[in-house]
Protein backbone atom coordinates (compact mmCIF):
# COMPACT_ATOMS: atom_id res chain seq x y z
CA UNK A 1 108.75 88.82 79.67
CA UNK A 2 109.09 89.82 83.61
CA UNK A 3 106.66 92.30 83.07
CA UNK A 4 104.32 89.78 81.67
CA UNK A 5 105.01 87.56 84.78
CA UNK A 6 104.35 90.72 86.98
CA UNK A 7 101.22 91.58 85.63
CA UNK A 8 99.90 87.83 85.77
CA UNK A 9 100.89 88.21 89.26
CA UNK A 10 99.00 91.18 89.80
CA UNK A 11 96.11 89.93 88.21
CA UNK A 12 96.06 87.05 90.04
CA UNK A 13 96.44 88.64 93.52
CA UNK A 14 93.47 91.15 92.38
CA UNK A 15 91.35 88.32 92.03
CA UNK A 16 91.93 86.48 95.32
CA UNK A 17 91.55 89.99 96.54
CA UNK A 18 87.98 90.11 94.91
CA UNK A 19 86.92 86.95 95.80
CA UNK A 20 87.42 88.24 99.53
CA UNK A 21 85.49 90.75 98.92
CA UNK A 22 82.56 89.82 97.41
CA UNK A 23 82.44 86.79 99.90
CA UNK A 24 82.60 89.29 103.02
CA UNK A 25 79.90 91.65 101.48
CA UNK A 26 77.59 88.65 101.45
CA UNK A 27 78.25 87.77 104.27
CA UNK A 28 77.91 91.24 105.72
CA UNK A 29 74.04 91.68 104.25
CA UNK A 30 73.41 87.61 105.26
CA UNK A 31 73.97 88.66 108.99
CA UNK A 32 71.88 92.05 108.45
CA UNK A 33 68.67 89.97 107.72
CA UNK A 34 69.51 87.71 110.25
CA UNK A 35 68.77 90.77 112.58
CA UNK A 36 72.91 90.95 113.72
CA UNK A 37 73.99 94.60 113.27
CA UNK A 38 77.38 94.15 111.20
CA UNK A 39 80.68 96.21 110.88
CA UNK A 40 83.28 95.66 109.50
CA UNK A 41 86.05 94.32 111.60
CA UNK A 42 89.20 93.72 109.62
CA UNK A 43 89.68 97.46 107.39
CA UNK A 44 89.17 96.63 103.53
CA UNK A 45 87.85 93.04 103.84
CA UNK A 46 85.79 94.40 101.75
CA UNK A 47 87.40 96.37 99.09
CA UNK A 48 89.35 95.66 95.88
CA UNK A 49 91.76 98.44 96.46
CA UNK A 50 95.26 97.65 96.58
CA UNK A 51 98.40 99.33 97.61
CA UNK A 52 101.57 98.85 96.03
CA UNK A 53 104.18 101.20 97.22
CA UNK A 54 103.27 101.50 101.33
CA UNK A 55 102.29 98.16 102.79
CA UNK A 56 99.97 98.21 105.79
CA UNK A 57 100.81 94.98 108.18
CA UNK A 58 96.75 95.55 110.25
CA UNK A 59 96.08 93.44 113.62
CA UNK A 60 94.95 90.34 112.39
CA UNK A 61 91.02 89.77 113.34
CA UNK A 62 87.53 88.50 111.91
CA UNK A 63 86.44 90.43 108.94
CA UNK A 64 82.84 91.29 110.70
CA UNK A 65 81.53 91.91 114.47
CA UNK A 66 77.69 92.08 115.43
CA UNK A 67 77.44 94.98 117.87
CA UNK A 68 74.49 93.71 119.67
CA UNK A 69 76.07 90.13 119.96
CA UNK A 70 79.47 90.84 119.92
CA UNK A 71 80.20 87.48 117.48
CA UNK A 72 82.65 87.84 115.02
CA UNK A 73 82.59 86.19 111.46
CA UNK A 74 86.03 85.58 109.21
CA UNK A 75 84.36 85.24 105.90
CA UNK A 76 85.61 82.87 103.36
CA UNK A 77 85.12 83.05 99.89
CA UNK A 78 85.65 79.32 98.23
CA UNK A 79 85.73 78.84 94.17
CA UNK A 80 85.73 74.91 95.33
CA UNK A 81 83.16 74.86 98.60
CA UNK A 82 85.02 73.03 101.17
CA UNK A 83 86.08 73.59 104.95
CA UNK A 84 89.45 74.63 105.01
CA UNK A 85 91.92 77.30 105.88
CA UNK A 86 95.77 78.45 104.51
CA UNK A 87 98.10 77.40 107.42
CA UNK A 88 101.57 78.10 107.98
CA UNK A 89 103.69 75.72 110.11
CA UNK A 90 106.44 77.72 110.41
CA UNK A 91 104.77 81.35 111.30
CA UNK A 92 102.06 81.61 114.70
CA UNK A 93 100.98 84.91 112.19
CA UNK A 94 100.16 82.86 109.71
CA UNK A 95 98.51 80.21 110.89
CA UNK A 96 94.85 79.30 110.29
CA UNK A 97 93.35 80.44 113.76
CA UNK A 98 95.99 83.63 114.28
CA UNK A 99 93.61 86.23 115.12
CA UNK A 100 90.27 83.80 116.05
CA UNK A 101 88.97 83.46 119.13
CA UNK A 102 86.61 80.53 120.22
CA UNK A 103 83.60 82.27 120.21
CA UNK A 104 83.96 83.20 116.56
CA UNK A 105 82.48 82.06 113.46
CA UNK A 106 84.12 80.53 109.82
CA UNK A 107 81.51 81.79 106.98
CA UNK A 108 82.00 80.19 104.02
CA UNK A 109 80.79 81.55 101.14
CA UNK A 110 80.78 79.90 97.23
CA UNK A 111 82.26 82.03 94.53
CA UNK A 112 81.49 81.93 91.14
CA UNK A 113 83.52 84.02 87.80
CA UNK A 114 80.88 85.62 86.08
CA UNK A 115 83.18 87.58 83.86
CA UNK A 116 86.45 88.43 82.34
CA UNK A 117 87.76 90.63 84.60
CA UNK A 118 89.58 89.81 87.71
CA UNK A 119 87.30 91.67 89.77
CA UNK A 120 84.16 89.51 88.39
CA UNK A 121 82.99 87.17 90.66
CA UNK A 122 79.49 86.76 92.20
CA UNK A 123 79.08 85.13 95.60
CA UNK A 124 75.53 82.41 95.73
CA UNK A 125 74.08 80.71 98.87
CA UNK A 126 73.68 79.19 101.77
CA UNK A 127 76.05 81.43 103.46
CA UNK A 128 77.33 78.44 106.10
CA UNK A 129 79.04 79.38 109.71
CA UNK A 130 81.45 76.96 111.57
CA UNK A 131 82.33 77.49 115.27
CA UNK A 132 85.92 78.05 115.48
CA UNK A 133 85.87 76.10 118.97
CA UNK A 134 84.58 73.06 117.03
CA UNK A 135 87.11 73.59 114.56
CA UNK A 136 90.15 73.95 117.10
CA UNK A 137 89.11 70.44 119.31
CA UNK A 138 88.92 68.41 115.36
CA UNK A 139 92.22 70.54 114.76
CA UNK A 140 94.09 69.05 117.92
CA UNK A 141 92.35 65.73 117.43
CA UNK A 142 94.11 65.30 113.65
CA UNK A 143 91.20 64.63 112.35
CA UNK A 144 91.50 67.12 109.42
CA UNK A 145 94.02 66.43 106.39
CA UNK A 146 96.73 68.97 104.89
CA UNK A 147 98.04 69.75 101.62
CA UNK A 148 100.97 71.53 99.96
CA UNK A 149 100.95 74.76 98.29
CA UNK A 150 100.75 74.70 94.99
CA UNK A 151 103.66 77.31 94.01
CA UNK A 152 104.52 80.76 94.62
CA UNK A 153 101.39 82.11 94.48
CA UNK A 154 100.16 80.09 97.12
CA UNK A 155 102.30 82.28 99.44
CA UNK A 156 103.80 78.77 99.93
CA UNK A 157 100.97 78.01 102.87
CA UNK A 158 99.61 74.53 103.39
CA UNK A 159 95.42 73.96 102.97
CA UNK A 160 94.32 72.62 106.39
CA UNK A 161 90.39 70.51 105.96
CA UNK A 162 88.05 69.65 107.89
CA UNK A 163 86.57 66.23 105.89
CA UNK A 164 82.60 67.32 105.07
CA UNK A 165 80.79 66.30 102.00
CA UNK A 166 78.55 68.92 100.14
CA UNK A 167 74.87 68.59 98.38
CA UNK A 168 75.74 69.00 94.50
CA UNK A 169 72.08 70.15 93.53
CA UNK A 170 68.93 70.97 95.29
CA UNK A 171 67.11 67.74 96.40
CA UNK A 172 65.37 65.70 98.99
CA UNK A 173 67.45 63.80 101.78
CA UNK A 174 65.76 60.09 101.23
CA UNK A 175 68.25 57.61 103.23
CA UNK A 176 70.73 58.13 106.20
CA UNK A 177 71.89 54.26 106.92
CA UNK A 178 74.94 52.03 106.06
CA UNK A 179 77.06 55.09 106.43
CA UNK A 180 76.25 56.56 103.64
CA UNK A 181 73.65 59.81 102.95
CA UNK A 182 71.40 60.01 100.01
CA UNK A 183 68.92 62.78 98.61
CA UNK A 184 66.76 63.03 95.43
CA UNK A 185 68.07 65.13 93.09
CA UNK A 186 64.96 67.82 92.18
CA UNK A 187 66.16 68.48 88.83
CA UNK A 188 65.50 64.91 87.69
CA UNK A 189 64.76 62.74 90.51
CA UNK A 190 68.06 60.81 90.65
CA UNK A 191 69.05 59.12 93.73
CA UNK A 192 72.67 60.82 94.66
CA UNK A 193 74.69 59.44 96.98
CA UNK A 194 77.60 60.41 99.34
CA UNK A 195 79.68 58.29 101.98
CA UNK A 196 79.93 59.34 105.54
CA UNK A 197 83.59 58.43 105.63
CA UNK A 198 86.29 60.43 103.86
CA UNK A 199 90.10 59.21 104.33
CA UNK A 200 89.44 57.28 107.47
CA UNK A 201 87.42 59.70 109.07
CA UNK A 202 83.68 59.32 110.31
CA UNK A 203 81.33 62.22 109.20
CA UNK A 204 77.90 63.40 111.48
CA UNK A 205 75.05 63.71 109.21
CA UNK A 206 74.49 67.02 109.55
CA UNK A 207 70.53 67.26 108.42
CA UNK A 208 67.78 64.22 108.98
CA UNK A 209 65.50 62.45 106.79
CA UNK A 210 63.41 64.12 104.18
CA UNK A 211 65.04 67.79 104.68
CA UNK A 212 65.52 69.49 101.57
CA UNK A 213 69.06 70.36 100.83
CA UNK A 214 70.52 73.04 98.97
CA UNK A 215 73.02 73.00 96.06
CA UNK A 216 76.83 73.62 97.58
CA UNK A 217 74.93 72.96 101.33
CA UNK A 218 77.57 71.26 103.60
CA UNK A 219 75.46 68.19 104.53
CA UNK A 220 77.77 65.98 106.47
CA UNK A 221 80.99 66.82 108.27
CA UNK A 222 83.63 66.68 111.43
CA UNK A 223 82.33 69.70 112.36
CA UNK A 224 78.63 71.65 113.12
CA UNK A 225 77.83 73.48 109.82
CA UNK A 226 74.54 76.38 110.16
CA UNK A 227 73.00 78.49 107.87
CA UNK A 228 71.87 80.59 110.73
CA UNK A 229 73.55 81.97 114.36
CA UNK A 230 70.70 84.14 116.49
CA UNK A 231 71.56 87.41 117.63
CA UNK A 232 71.83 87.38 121.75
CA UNK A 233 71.81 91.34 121.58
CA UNK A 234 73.55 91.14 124.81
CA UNK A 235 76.64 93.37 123.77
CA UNK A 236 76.44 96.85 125.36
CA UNK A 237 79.01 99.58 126.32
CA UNK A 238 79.91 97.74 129.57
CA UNK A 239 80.79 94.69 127.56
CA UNK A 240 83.14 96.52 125.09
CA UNK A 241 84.18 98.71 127.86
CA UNK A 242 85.83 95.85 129.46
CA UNK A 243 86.87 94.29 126.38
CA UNK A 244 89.00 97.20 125.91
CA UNK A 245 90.95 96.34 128.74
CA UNK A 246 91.43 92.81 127.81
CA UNK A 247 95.12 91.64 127.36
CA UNK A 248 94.51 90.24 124.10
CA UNK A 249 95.36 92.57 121.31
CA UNK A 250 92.56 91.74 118.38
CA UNK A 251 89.99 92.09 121.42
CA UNK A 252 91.16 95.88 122.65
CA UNK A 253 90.85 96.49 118.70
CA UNK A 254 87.18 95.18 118.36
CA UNK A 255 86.50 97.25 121.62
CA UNK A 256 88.08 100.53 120.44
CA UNK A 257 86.59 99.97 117.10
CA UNK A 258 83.17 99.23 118.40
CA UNK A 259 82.48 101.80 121.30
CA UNK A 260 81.31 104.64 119.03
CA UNK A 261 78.22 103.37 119.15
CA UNK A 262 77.53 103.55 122.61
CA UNK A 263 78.38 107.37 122.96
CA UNK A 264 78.48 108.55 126.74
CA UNK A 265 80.80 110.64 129.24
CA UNK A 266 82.42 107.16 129.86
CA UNK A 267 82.80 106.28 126.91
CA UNK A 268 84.38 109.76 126.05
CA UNK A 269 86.83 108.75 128.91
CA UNK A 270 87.23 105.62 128.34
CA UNK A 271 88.95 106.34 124.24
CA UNK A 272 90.55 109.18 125.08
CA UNK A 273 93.09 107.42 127.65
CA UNK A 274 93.17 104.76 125.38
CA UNK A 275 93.97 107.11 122.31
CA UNK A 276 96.19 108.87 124.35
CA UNK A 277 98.33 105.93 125.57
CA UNK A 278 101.66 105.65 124.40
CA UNK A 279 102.24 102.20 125.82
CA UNK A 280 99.56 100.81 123.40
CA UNK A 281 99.49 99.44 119.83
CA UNK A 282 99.19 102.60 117.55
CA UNK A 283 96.24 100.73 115.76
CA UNK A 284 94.27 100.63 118.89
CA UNK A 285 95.11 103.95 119.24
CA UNK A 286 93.86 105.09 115.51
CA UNK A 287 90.26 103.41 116.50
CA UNK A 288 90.05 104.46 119.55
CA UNK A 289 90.61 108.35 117.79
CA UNK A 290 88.06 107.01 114.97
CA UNK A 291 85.59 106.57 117.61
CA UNK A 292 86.11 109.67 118.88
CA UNK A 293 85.89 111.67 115.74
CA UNK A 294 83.01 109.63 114.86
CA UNK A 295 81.22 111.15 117.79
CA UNK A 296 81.94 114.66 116.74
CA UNK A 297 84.67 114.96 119.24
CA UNK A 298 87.46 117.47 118.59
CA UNK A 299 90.18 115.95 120.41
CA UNK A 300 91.52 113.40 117.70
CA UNK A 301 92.07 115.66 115.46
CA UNK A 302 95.31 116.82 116.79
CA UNK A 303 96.24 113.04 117.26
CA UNK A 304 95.34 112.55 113.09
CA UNK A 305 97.85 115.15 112.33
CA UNK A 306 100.77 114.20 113.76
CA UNK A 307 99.82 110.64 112.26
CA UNK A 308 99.94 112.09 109.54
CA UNK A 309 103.24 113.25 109.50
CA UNK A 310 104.67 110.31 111.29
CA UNK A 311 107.80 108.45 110.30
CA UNK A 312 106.49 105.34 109.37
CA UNK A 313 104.58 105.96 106.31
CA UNK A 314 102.32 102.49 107.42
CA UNK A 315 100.98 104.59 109.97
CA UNK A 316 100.22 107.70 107.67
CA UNK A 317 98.23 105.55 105.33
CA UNK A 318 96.37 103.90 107.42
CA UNK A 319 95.38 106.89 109.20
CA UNK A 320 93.78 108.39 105.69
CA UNK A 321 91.83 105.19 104.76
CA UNK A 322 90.32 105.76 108.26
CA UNK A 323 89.36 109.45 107.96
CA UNK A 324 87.44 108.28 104.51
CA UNK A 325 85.06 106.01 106.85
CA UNK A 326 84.13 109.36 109.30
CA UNK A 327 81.55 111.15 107.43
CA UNK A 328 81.52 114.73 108.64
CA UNK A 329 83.66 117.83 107.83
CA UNK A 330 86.77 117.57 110.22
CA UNK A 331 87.56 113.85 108.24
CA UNK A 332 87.29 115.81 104.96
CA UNK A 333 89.01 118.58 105.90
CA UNK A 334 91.83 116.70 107.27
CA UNK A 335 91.78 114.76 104.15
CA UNK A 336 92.13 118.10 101.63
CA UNK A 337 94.73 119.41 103.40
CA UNK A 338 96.87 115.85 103.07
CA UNK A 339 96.09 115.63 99.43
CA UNK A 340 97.22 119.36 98.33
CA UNK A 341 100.89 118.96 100.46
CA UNK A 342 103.33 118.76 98.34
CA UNK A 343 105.69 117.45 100.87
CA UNK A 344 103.85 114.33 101.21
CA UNK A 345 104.62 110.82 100.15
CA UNK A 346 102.56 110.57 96.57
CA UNK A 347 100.77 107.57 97.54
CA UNK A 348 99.63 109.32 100.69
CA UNK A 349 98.31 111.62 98.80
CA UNK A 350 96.54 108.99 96.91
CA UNK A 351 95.27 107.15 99.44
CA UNK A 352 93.86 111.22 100.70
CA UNK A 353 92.14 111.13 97.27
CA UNK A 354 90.40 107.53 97.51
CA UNK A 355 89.27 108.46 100.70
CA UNK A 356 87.68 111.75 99.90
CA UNK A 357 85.51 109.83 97.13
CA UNK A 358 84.23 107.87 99.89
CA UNK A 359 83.59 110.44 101.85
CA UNK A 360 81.68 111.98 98.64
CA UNK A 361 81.16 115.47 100.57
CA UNK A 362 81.38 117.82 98.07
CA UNK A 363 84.18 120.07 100.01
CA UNK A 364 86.28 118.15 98.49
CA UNK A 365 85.40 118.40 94.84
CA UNK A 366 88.07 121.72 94.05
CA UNK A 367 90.76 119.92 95.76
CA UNK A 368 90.09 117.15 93.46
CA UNK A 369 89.92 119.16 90.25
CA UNK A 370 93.19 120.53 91.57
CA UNK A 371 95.42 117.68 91.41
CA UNK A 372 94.38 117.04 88.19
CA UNK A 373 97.87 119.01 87.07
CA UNK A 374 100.01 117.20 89.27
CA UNK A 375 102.84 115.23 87.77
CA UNK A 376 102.27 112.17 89.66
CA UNK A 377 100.21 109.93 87.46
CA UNK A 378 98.83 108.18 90.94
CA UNK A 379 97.80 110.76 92.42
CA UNK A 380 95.59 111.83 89.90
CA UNK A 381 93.97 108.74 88.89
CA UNK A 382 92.93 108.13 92.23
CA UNK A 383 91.62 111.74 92.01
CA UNK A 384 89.84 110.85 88.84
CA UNK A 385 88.07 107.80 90.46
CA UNK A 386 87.01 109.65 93.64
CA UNK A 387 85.58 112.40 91.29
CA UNK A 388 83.41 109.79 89.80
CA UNK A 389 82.07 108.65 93.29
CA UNK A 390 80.50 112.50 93.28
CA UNK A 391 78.61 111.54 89.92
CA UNK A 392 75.64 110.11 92.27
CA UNK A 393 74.89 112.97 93.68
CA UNK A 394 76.90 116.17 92.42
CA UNK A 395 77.16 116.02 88.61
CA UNK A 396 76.12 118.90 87.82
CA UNK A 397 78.54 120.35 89.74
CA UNK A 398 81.45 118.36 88.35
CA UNK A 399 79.76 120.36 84.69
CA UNK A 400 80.18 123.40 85.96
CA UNK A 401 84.43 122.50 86.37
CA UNK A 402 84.34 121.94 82.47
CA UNK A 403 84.41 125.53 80.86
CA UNK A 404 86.42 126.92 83.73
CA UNK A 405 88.92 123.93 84.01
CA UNK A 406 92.84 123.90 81.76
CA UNK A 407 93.64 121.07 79.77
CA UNK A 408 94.70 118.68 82.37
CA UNK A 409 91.18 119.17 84.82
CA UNK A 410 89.05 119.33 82.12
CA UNK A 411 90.34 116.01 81.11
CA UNK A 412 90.24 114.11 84.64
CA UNK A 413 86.49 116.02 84.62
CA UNK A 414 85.47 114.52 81.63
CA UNK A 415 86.53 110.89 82.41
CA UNK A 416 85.11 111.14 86.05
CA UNK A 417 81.56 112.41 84.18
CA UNK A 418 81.89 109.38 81.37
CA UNK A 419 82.29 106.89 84.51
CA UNK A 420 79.87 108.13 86.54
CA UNK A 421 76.90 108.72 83.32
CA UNK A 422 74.74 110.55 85.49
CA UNK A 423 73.50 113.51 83.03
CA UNK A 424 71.22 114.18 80.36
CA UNK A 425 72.66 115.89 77.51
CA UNK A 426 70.92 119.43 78.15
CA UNK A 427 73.36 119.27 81.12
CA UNK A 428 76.20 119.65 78.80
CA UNK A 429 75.35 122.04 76.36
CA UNK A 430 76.73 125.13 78.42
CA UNK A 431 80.12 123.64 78.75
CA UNK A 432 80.43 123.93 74.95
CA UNK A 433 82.56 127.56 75.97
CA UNK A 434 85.59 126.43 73.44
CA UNK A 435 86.90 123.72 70.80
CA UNK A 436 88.46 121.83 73.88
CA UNK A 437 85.31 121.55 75.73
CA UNK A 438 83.56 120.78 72.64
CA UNK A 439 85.98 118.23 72.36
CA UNK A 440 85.43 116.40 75.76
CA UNK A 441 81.66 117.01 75.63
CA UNK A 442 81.59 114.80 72.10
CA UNK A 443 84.23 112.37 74.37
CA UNK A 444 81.72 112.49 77.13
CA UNK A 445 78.79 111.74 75.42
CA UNK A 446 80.12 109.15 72.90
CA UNK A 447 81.24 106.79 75.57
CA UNK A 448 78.06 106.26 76.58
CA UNK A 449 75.74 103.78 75.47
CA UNK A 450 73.59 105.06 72.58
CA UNK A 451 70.48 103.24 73.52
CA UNK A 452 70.47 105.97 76.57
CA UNK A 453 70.67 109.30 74.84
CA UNK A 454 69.50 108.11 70.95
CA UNK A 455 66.09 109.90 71.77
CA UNK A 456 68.01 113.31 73.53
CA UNK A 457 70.63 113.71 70.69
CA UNK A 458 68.77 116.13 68.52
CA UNK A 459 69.46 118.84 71.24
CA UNK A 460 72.98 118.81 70.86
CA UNK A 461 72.46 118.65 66.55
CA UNK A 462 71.02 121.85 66.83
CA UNK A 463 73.21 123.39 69.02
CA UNK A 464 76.39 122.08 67.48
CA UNK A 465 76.82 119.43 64.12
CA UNK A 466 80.00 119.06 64.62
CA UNK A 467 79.42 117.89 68.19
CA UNK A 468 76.63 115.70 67.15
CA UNK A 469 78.55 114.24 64.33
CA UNK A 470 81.84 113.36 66.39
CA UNK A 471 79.20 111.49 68.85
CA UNK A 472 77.79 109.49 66.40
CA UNK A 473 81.05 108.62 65.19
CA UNK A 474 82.17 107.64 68.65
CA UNK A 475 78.92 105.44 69.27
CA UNK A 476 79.67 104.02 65.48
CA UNK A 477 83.22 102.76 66.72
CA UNK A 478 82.33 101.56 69.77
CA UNK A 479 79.39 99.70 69.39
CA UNK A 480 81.27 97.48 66.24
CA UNK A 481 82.79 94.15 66.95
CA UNK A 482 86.18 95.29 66.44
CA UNK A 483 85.75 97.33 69.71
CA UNK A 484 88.69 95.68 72.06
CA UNK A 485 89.92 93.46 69.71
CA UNK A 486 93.63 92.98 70.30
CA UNK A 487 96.71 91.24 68.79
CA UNK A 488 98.65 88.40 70.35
């Protein structure tokens, strides 16, 4: 029964996790066409990837910074659209602004389940942004509400809100008098209306007579509410230059995170004192190196490696996810050489392996194939998934492991080549070296949806029945209704 518990635990974390994520991704390509040149900010904000074992306790900022403006955006992903933020009373970590500055941005972002998996959730416009300076002054003024968690899943945090009121449908805003707002519903012309006080408080109509509104649009509130921010592009090196000596933590973070993109000798300077400073916060430190390597500097890598044998295995782990965002050769070498030491923590290791298959360059691919026979099952499902990554671009490749693989590669092969389904069946046919690899090539093949390969299969009937036959089974079994059925 506590395993039961755990997993509903899990699952439910996973989702709040994905709900994140999708929000922040939307909100990533919403700022892109709004001409802002996003990164992200906070590291994973938009990822589903979890780690049990080792966990990483990151500096606290906005999920996404414009480098031209400099603005930064904590994206919120809402399953009920509404202003408000978890709060903790009791921790200054915890609390709703920890880690927001003035000039930053709320995005809230409406999230929708579009499937049965925790990981299924699609996020819909208007992408809205809130000034966090507007939301401190209504903050101090007590003009928002609170309310209690609703158990131990909560993380026990209160919900602060900011009162607004939100357009249910599209429509046509007819009538803004007697404090009350009222739009024309499109779908059938109904008059809808919504009152411009909420428990005491006094909203500001936030769009005027005959604007069209959009479904979930925040259309009255305490606060300013836009679909759009404009891009000063007045951010440049000297900006984040000083930035990086600011006193405030989260804003010599942003700066060392930021300055690869204005590469220069004094820039150069500038992150190797700060990478090289043992006075400052080892994160600053680890983007500051980032930077650096990002540039094709050599320096860091020295600074990597004894990261990544340092005592705190935080430290380790977050130094791998990092090499998997530096796309060139030192990164992935770096990367190889933590996943094949034995002597490392296993979920190092793992964390080596998801980063590779980020990295997707194709150094990497033996290494993978590798730790195929290692006893850890974590290491080598994280292997596995990276391997798939490589399907994009390097499948035939990953073939060619097949008939020269043992047992335990061949079969980490063969599922990253059934997740990835990048080949045509001609691909496979020279694999077909012994019973085993027949074996995973029928495995291969008949996990794949028939409709692709139905007009291809002849090739493999006449080059082996038996093969074709324990396809056709396959596609037989999985394609009928009692595929996934389970008891309860």
């Amino acid at each position: 029964m506590a395993n039961r518990r755990s997993f509903k635990v899990d699952e439910s974390f996973l989702e709040k996790i994905s709900i994140g994520a999708v929000a922040t991704k939307k909100v990533f390509e919403h700022l892109g066409r709004l001409g802002h040149k996003p990164i992200e900010l906070e590291r994973g904000s938009m990822s589903f990837k979890i780690w049990k074992e080792i966990k990483i306790k990151r500096v606290r900022v906005p999920d996404i910074l414009c480098i031209n403006c400099g603005k930064r955006v904590e994206s919120r992903g809402k399953t009920k659209l509404e202003i408000s933020m978890s709060h903790s009373f009791t921790s200054p970590e915890r609390g709703w602004d920890s880690g927001l500055n003035k000039d930053d941005y709320v995005a809230l972002v409406k999230c929708t389940k579009v499937g049965d998996k925790p990981i299924d959730w699609e996020a819909e416009e208007p992408i809205q942004y809130i000034p966090v300076d507007k939301m401190k002054v209504a903050y101090v003024k007590d003009l928002v509400s609170s309310e209690k968690p609703k158990g131990a899943t909560e993380g026990f945090e209160t919900r602060i809100v900011w009162p607004s009121a939100k357009a249910e449908s599209t429509g046509k805003v007819t009538s803004l008098e007697d404090g009350k707002l009222q739009y024309k519903r499109s779908s059938d012309n109904r008059t809808i209306t919504l009152s411009l006080e909420k428990k005491g408080v006094r909203l500001t109509p936030l769009v005027k007579l005959n604007d069209i509104v959009m479904e979930n649009q925040i259309i009255a509130s305490i606060v300013p509410v836009y679909t759009v921010f404009e891009c000063s592009g007045q951010a440049n090196s000297e900006y984040y230059a000083k930035m990086l000596k600011s006193p405030s933590l989260t804003e010599r973070y942003s700066a060392a995170k930021v300055l690869f993109s204005f590469p220069s000798n004094s820039t150069v300077k500038l992150l190797l004192d700060k990478m090289g400073d043992e006075k400052e916060h080892i994160y600053v430190r680890l983007e500051a190196a980032s930077s650096l390597l990002k540039m094709e500097r050599k320096e860091p890598l020295s600074f990597f490696e004894s990261l990544l044998d340092d005592q705190y295995l935080e430290n380790r782990l977050e130094s791998v996810i990092i090499l998997g965002e530096i796309k060139n050769d030192d990164a992935c070498s770096l990367l190889v050489k933590t996943l094949l030491d034995a002597n490392q923590h296993p979920e190092i290791r793992a964390g080596a392996a998801w980063s590779l298959g980020e990295l997707r360059n194709h150094k990497a691919m033996d290494a993978l194939v590798r730790v195929f026979n290692e006893v850890e099952e974590g290491i080598r499902v994280e292997a596995a998934r990276a391997l798939a990554k490589f399907g994009d671009k390097f499948t035939k490749e990953i073939i060619r492991f097949l008939p020269r693989s043992n047992e335990n590669e061949r079969a980490g092969v063969a599922w990253a080549l059934s997740k990835s389904g990048n080949f045509v069946i001609g691909d496979l046919i020279p694999a077909m070296i012994d019973n085993e690899a027949r074996k995973w090539v029928a495995w291969i093949i008949g996990t794949q949806k028939e409709a692709k390969y139905i007009d291809h299969i002849e090739q493999l009937k006449e080059k082996d029945k038996e093969v074709y036959f324990a396809v056709t089974v396959l596609w037989k079994i999985l394609s009928s209704w009692i595929e996934g059925l389970d008891v309860y």
